[in-house]
PDB file of N, CA and C in Angstrom:
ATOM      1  N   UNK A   1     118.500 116.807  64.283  1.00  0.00           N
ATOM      2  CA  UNK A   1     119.423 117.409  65.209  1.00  0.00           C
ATOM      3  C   UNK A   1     119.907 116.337  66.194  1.00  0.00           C
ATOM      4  N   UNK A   2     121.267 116.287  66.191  1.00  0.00           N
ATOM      5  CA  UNK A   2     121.606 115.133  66.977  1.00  0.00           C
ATOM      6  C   UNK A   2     121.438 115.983  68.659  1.00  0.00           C
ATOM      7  N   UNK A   3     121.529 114.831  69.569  1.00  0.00           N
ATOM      8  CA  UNK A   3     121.035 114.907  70.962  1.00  0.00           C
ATOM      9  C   UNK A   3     122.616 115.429  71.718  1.00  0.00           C
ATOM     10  N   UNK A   4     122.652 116.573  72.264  1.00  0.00           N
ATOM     11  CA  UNK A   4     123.921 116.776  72.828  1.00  0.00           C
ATOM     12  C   UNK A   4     123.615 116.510  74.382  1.00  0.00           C
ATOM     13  N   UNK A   5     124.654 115.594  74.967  1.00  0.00           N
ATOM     14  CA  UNK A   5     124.628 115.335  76.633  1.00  0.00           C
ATOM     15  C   UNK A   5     125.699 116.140  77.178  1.00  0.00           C
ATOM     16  N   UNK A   6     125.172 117.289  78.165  1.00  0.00           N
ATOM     17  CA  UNK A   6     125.797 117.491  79.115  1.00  0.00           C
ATOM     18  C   UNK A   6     126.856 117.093  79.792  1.00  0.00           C
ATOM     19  N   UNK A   7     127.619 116.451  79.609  1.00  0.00           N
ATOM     20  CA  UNK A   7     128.338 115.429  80.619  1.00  0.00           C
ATOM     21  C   UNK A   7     129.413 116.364  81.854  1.00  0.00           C
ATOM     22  N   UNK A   8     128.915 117.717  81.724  1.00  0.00           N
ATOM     23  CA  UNK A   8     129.953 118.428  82.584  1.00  0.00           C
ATOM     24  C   UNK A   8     129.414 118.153  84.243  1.00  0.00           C
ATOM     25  N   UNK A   9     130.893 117.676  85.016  1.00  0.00           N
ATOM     26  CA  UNK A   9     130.215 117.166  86.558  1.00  0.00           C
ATOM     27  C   UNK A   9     129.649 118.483  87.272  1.00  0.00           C
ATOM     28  N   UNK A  10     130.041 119.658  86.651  1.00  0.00           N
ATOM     29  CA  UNK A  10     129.487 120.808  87.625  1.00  0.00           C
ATOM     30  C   UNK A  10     127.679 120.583  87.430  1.00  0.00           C
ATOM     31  N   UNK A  11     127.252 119.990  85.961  1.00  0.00           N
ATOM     32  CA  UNK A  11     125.898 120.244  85.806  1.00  0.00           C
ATOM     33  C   UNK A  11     124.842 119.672  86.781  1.00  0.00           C
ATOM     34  N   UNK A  12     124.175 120.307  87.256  1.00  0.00           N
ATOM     35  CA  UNK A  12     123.439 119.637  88.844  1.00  0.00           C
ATOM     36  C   UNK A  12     122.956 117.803  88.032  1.00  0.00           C
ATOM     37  N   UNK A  13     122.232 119.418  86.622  1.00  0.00           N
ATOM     38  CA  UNK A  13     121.336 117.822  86.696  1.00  0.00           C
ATOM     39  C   UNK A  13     121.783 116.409  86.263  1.00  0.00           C
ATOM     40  N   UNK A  14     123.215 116.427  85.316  1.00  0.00           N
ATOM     41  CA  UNK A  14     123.598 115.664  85.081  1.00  0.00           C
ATOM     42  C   UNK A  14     124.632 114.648  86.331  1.00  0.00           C
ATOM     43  N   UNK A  15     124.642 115.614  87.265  1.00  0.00           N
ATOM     44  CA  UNK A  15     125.424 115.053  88.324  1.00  0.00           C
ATOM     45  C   UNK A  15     123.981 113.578  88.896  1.00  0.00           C
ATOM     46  N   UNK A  16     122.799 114.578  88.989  1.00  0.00           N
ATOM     47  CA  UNK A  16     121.634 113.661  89.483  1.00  0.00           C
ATOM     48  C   UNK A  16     121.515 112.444  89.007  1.00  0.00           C
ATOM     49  N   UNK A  17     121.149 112.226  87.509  1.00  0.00           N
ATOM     50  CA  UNK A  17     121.192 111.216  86.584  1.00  0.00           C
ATOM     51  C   UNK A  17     122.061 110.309  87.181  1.00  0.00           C
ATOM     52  N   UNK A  18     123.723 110.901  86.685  1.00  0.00           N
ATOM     53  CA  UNK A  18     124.708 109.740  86.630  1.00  0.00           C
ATOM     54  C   UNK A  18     124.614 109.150  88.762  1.00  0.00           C
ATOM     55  N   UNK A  19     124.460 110.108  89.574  1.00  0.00           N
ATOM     56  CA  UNK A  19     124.480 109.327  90.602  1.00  0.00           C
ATOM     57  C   UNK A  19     123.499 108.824  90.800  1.00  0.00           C
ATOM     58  N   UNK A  20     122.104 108.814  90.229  1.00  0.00           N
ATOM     59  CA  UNK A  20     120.830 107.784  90.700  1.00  0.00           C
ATOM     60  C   UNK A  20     121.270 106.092  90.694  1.00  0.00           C
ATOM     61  N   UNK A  21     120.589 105.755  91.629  1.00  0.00           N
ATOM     62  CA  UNK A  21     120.755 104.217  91.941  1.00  0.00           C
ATOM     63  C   UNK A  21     119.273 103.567  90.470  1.00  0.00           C
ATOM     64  N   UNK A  22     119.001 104.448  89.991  1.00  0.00           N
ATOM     65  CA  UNK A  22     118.025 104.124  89.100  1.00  0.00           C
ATOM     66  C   UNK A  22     118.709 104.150  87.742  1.00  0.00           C
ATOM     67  N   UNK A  23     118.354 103.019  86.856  1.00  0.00           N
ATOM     68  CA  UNK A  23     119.088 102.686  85.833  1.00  0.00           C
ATOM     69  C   UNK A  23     117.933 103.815  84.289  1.00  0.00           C
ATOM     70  N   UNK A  24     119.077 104.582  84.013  1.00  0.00           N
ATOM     71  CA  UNK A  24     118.582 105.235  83.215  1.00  0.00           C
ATOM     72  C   UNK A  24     119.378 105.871  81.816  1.00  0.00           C
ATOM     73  N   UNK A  25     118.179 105.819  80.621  1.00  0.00           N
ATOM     74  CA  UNK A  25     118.738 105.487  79.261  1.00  0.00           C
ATOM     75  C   UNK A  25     117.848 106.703  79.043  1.00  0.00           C
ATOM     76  N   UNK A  26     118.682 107.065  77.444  1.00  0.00           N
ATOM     77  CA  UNK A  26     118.283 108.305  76.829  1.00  0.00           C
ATOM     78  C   UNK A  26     118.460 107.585  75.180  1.00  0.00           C
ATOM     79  N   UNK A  27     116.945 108.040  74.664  1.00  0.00           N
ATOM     80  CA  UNK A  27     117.342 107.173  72.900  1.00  0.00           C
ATOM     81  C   UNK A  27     117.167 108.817  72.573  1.00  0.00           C
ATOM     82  N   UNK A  28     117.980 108.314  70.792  1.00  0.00           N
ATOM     83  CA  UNK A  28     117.542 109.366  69.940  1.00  0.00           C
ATOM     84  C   UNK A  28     116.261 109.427  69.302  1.00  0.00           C
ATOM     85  N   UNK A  29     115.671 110.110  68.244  1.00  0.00           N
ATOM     86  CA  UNK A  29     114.288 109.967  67.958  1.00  0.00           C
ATOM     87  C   UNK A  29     114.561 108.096  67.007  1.00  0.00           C
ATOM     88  N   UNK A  30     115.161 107.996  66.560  1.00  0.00           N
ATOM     89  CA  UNK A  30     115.440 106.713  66.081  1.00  0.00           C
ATOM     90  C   UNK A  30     115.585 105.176  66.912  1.00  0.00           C
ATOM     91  N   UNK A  31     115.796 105.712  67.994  1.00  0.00           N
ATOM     92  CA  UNK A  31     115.446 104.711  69.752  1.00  0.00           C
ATOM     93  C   UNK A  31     117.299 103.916  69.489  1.00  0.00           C
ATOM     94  N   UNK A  32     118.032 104.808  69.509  1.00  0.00           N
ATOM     95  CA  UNK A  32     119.553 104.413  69.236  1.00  0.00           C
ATOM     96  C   UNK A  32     119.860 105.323  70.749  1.00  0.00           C
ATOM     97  N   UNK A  33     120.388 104.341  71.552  1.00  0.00           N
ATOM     98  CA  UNK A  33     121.173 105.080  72.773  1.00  0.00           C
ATOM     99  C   UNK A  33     121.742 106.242  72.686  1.00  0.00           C
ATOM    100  N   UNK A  34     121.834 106.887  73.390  1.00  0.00           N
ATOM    101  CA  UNK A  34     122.781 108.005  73.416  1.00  0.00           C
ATOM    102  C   UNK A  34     123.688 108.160  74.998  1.00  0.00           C
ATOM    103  N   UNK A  35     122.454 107.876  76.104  1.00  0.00           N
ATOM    104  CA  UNK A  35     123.187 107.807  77.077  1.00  0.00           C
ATOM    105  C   UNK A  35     122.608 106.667  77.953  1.00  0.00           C
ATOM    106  N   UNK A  36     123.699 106.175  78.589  1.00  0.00           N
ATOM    107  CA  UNK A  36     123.212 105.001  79.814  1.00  0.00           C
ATOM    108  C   UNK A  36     123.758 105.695  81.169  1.00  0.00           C
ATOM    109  N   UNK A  37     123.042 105.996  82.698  1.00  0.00           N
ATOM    110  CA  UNK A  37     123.556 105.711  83.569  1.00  0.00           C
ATOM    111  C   UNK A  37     124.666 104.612  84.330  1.00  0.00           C
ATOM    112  N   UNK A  38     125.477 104.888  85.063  1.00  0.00           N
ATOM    113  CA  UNK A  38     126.453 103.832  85.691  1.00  0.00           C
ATOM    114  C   UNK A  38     125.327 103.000  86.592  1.00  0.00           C
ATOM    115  N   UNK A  39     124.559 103.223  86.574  1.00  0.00           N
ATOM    116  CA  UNK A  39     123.248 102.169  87.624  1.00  0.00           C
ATOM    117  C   UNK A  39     122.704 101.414  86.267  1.00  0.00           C
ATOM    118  N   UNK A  40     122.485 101.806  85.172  1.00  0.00           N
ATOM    119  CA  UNK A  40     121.727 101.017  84.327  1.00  0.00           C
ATOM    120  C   UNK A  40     122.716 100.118  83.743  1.00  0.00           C
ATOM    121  N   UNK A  41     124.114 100.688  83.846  1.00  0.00           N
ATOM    122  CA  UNK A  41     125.518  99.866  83.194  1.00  0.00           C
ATOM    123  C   UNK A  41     125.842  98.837  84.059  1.00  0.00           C
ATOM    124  N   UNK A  42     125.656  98.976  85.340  1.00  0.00           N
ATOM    125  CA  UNK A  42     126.269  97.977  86.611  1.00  0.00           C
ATOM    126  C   UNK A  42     124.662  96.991  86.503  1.00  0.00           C
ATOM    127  N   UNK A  43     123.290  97.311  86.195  1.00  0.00           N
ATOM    128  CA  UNK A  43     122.535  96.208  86.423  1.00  0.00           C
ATOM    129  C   UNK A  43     122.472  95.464  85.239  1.00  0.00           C
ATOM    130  N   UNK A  44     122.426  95.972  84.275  1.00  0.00           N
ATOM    131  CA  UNK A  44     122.766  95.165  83.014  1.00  0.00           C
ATOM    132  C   UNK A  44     124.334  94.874  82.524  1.00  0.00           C
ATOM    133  N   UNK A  45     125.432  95.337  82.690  1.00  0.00           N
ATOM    134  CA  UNK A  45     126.015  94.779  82.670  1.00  0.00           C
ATOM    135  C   UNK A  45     126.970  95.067  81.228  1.00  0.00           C
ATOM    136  N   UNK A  46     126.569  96.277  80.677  1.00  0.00           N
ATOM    137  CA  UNK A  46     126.870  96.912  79.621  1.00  0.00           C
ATOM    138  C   UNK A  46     127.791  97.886  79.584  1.00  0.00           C
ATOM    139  N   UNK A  47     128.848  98.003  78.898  1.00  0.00           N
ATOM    140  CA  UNK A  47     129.752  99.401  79.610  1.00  0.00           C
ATOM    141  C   UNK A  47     128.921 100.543  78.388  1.00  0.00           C
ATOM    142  N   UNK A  48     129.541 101.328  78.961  1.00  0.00           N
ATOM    143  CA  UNK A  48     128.874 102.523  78.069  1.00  0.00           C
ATOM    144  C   UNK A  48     129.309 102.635  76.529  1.00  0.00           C
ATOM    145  N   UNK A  49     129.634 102.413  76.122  1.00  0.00           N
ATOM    146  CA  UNK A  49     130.631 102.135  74.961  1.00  0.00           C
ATOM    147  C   UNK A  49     129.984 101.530  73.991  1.00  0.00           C
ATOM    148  N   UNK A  50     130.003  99.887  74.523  1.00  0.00           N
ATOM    149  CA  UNK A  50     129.153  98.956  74.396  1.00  0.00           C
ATOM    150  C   UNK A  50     127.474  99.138  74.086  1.00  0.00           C
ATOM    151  N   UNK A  51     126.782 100.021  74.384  1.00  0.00           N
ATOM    152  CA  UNK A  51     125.539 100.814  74.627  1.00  0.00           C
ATOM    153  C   UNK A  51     125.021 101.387  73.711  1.00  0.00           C
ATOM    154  N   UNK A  52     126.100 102.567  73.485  1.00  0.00           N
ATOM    155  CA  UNK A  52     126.049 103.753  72.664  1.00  0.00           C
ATOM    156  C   UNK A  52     125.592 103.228  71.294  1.00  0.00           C
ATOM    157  N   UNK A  53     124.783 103.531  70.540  1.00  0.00           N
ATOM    158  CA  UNK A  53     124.705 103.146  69.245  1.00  0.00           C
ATOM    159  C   UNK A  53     123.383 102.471  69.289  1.00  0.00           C
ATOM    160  N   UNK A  54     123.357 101.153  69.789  1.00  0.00           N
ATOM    161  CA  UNK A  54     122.272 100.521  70.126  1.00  0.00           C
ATOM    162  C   UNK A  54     121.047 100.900  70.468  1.00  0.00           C
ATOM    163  N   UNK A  55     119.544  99.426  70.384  1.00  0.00           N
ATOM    164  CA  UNK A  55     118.745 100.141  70.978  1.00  0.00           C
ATOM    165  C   UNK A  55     118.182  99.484  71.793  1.00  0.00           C
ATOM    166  N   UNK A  56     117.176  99.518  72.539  1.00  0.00           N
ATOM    167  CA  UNK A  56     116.919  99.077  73.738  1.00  0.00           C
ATOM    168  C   UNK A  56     116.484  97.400  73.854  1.00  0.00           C
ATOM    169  N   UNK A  57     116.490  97.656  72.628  1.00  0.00           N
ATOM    170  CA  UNK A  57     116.293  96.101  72.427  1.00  0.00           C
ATOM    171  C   UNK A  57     117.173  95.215  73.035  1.00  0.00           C
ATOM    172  N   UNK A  58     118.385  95.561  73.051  1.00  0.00           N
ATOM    173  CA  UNK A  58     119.341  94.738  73.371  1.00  0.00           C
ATOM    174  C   UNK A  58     119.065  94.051  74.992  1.00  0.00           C
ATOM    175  N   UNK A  59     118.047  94.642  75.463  1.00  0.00           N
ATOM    176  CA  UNK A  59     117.712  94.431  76.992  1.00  0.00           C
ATOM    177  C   UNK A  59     116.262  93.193  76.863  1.00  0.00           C
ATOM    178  N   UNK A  60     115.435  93.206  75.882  1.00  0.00           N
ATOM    179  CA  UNK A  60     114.198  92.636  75.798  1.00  0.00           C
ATOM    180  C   UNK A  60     114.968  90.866  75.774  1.00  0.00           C
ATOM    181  N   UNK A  61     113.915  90.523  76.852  1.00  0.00           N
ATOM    182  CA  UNK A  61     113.847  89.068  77.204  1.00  0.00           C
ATOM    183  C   UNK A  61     113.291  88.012  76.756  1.00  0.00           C
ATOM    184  N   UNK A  62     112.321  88.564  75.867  1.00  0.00           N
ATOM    185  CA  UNK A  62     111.018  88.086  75.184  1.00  0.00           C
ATOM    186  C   UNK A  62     110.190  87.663  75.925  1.00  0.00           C
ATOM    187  N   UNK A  63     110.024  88.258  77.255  1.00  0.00           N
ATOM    188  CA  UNK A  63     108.881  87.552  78.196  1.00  0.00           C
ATOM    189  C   UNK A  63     107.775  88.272  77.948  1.00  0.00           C
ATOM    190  N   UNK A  64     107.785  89.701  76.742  1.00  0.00           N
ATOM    191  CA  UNK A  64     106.784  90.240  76.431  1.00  0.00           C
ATOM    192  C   UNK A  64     106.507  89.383  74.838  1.00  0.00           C
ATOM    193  N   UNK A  65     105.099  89.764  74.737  1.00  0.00           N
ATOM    194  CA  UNK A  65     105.286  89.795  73.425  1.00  0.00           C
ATOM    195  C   UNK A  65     104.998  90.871  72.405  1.00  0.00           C
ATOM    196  N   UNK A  66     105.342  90.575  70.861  1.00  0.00           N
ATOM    197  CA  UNK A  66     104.844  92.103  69.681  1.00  0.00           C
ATOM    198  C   UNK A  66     103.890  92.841  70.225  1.00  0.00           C
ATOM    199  N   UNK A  67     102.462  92.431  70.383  1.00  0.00           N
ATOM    200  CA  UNK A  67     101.746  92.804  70.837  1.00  0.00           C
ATOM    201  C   UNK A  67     101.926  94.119  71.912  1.00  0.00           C
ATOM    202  N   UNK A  68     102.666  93.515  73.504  1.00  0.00           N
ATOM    203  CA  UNK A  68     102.732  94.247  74.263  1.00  0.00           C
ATOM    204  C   UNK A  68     103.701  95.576  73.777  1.00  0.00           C
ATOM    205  N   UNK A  69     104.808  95.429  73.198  1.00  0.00           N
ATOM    206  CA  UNK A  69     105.349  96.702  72.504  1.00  0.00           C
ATOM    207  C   UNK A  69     104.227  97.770  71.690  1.00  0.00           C
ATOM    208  N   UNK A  70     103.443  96.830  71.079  1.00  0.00           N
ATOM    209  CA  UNK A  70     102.703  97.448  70.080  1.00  0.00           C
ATOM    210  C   UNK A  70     102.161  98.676  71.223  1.00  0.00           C
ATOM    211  N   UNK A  71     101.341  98.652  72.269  1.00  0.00           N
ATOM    212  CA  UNK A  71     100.175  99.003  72.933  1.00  0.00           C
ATOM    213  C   UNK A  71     100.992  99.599  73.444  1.00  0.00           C
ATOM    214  N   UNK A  72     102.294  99.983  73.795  1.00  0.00           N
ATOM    215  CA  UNK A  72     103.243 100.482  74.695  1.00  0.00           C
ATOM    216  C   UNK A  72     103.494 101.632  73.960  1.00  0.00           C
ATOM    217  N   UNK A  73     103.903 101.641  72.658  1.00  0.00           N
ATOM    218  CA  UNK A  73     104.161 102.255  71.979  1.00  0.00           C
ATOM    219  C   UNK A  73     103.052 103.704  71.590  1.00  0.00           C
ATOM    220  N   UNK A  74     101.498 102.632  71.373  1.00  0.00           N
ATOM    221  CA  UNK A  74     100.639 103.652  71.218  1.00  0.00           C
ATOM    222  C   UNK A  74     100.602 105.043  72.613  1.00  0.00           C
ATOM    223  N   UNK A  75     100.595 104.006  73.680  1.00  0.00           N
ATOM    224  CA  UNK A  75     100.729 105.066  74.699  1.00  0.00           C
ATOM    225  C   UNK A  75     101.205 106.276  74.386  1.00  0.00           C
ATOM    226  N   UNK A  76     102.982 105.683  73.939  1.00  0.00           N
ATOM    227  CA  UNK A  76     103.924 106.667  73.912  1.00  0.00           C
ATOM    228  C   UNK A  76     103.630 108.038  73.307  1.00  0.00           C
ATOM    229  N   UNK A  77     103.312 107.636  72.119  1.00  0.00           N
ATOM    230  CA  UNK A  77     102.780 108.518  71.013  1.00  0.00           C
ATOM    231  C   UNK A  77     101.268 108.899  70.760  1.00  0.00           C
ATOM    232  N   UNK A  78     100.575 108.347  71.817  1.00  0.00           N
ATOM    233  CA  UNK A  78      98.985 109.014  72.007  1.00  0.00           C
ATOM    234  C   UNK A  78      99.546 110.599  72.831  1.00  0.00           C
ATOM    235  N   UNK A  79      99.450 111.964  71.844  1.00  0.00           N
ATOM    236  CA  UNK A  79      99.325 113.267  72.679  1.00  0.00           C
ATOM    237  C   UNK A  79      98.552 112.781  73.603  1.00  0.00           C
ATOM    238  N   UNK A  80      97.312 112.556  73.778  1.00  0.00           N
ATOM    239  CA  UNK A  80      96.735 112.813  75.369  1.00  0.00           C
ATOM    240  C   UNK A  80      97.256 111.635  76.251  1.00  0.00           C
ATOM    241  N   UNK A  81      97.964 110.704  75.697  1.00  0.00           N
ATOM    242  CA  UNK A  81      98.353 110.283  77.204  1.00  0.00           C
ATOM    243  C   UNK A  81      99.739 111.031  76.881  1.00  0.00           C
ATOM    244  N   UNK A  82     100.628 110.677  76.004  1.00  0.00           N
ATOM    245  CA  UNK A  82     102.345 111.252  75.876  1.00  0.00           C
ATOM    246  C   UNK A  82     103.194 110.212  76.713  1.00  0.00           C
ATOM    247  N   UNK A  83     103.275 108.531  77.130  1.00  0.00           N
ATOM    248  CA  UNK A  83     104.230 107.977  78.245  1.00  0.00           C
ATOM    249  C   UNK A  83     103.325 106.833  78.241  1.00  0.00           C
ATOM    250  N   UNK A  84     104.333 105.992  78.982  1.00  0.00           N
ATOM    251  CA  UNK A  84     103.806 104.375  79.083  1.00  0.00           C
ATOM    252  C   UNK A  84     104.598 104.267  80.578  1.00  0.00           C
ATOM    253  N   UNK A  85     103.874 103.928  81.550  1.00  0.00           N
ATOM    254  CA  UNK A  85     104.182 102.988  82.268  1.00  0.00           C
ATOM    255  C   UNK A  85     103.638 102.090  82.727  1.00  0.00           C
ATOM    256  N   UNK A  86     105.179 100.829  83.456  1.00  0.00           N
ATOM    257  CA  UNK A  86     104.218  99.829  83.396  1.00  0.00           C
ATOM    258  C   UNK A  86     105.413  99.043  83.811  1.00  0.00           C
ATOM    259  N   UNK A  87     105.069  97.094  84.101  1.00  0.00           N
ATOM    260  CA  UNK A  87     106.506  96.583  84.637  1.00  0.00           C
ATOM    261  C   UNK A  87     106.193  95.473  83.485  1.00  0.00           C
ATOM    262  N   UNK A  88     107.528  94.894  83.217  1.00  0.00           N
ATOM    263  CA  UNK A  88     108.073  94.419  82.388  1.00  0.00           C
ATOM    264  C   UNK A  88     109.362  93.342  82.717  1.00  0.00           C
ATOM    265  N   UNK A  89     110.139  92.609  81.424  1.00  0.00           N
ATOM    266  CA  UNK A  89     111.272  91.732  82.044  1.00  0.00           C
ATOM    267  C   UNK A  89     112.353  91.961  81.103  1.00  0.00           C
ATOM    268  N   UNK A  90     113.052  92.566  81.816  1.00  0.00           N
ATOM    269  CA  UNK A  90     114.315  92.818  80.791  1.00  0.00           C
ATOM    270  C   UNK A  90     115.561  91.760  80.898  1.00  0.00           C
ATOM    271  N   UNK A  91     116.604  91.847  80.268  1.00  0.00           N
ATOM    272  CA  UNK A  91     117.150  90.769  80.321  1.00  0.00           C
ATOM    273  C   UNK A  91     118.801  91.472  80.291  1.00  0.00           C
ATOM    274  N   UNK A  92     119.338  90.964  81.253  1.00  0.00           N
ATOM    275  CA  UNK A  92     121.136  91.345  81.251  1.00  0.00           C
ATOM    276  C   UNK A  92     121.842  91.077  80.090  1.00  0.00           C
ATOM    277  N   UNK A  93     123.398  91.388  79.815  1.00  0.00           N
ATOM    278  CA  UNK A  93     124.318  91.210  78.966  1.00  0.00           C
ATOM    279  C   UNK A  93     124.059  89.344  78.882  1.00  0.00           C
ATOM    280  N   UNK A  94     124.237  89.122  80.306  1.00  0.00           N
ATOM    281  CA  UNK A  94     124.500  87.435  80.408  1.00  0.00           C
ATOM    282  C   UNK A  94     123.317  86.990  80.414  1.00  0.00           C
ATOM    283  N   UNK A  95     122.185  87.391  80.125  1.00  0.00           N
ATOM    284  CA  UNK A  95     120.813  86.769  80.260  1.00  0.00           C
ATOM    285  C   UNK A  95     120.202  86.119  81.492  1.00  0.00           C
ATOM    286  N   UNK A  96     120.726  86.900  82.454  1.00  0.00           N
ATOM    287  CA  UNK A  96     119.920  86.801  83.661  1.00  0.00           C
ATOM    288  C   UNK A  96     118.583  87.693  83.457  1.00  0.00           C
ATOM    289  N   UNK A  97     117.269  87.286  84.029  1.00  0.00           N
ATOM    290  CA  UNK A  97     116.218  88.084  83.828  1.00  0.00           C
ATOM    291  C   UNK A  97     116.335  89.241  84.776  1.00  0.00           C
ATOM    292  N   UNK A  98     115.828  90.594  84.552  1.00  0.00           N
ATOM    293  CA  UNK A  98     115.419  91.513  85.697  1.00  0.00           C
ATOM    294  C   UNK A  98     114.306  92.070  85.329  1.00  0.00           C
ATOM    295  N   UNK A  99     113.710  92.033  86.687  1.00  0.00           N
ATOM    296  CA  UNK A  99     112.129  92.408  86.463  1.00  0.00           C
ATOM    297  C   UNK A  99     112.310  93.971  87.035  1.00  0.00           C
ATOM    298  N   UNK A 100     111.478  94.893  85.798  1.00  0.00           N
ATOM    299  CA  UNK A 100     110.982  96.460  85.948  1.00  0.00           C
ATOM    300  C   UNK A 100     109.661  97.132  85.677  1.00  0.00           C
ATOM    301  N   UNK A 101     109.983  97.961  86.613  1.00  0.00           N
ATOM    302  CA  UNK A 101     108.896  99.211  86.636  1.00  0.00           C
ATOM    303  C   UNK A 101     109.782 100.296  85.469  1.00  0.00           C
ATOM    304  N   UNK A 102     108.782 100.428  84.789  1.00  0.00           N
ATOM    305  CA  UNK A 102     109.407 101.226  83.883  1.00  0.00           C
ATOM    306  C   UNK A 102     108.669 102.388  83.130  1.00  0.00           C
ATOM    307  N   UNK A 103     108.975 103.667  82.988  1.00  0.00           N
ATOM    308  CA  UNK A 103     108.292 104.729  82.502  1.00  0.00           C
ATOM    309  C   UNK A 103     109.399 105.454  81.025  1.00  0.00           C
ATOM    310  N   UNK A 104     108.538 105.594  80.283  1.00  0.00           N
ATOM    311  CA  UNK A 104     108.836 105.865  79.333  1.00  0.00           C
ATOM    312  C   UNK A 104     108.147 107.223  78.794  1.00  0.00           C
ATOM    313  N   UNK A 105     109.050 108.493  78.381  1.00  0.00           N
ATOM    314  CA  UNK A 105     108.574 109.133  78.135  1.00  0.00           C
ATOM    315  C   UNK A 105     109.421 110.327  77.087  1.00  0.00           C
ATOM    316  N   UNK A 106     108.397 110.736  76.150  1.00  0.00           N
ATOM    317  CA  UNK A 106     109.410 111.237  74.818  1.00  0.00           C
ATOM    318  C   UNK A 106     109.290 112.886  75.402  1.00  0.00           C
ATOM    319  N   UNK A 107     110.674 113.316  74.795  1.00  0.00           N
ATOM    320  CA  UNK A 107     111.136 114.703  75.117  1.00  0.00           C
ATOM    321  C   UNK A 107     110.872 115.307  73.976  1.00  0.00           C
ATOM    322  N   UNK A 108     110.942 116.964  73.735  1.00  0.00           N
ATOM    323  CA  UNK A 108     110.508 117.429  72.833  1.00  0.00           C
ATOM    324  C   UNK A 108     111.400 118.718  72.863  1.00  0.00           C
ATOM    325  N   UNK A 109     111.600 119.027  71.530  1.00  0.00           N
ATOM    326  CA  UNK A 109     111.972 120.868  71.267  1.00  0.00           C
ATOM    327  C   UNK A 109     111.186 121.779  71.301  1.00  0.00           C
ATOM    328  N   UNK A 110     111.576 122.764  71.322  1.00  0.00           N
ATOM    329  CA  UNK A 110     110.341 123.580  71.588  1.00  0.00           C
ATOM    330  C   UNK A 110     109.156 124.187  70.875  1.00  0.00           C
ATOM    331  N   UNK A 111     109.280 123.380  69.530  1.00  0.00           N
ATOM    332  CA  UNK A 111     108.669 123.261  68.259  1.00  0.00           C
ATOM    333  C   UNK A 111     107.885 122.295  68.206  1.00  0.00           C
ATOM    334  N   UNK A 112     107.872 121.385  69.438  1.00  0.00           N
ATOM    335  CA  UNK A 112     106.582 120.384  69.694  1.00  0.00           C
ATOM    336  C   UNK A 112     107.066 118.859  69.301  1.00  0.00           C
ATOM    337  N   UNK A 113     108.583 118.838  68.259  1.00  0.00           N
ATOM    338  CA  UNK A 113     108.983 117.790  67.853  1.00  0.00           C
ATOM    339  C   UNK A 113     109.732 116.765  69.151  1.00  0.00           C
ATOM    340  N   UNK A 114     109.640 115.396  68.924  1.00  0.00           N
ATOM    341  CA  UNK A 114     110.365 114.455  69.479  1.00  0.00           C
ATOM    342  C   UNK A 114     111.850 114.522  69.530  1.00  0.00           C
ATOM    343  N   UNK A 115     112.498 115.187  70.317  1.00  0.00           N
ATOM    344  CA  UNK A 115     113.978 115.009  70.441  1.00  0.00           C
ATOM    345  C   UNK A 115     114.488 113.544  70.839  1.00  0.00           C
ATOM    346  N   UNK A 116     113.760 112.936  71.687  1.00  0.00           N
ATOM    347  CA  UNK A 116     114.145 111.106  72.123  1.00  0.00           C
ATOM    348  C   UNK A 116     113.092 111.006  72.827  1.00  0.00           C
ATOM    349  N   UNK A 117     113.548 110.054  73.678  1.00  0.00           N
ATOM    350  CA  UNK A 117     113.008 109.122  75.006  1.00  0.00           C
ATOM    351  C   UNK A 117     114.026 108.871  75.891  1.00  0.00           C
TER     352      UNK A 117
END
């Protein structure tokens, strides 16, 4: 089931999202963008467009390594924890570094399945 976004400005919550000063991304269960905030577009440097399709990779700096994805990942997908946080170094369009606090956490239907992150 593909991921439908809200994008209507009456929607509170989508009004919240797009005005947070916090840079924020939505993957599909496949970790392919679906949505970027205008805070996550203005610090990286990505228009939305540009985004869409992609996956978050496009941000990794390599200041982590396999490893650290690996263990990040288990988090994600350990039921009893369900989320990873933690800080990290992501990297702009132009490859300036930016350093984050970052939480990650998968959404679900109401059938218990992974809709994204």
């Amino acid at each position: 089931m593909a991921i439908q976004i809200d994008r209507d400005p009456q929607n509170i919550f989508f009004r919240c999202v797009e005005d947070c000063s916090e840079a924020i991304m939505i993957t599909d269960p496949e970790n392919s963008l679906v949505y970027v905030n205008p805070a996550w577009q203005r610090i990286y440097g990505y228009d939305y467009e540009e985004a869409i399709g992609e996956t978050p990779r496009i941000l990794r700096s390599r200041s982590q390594d396999p490893q650290f994805y690996k263990k990040m990942w288990q988090d994600i997908l350990n039921p009893e924890r369900g989320y990873w946080r933690g800080e990290l170094e992501n990297q702009t369009k132009t490859g300036e570094k930016v350093p984050v606090l970052l939480t990650i956490t998968p959404f679900k239907e109401k059938d218990g399945n992974i809709s994204g992150y």
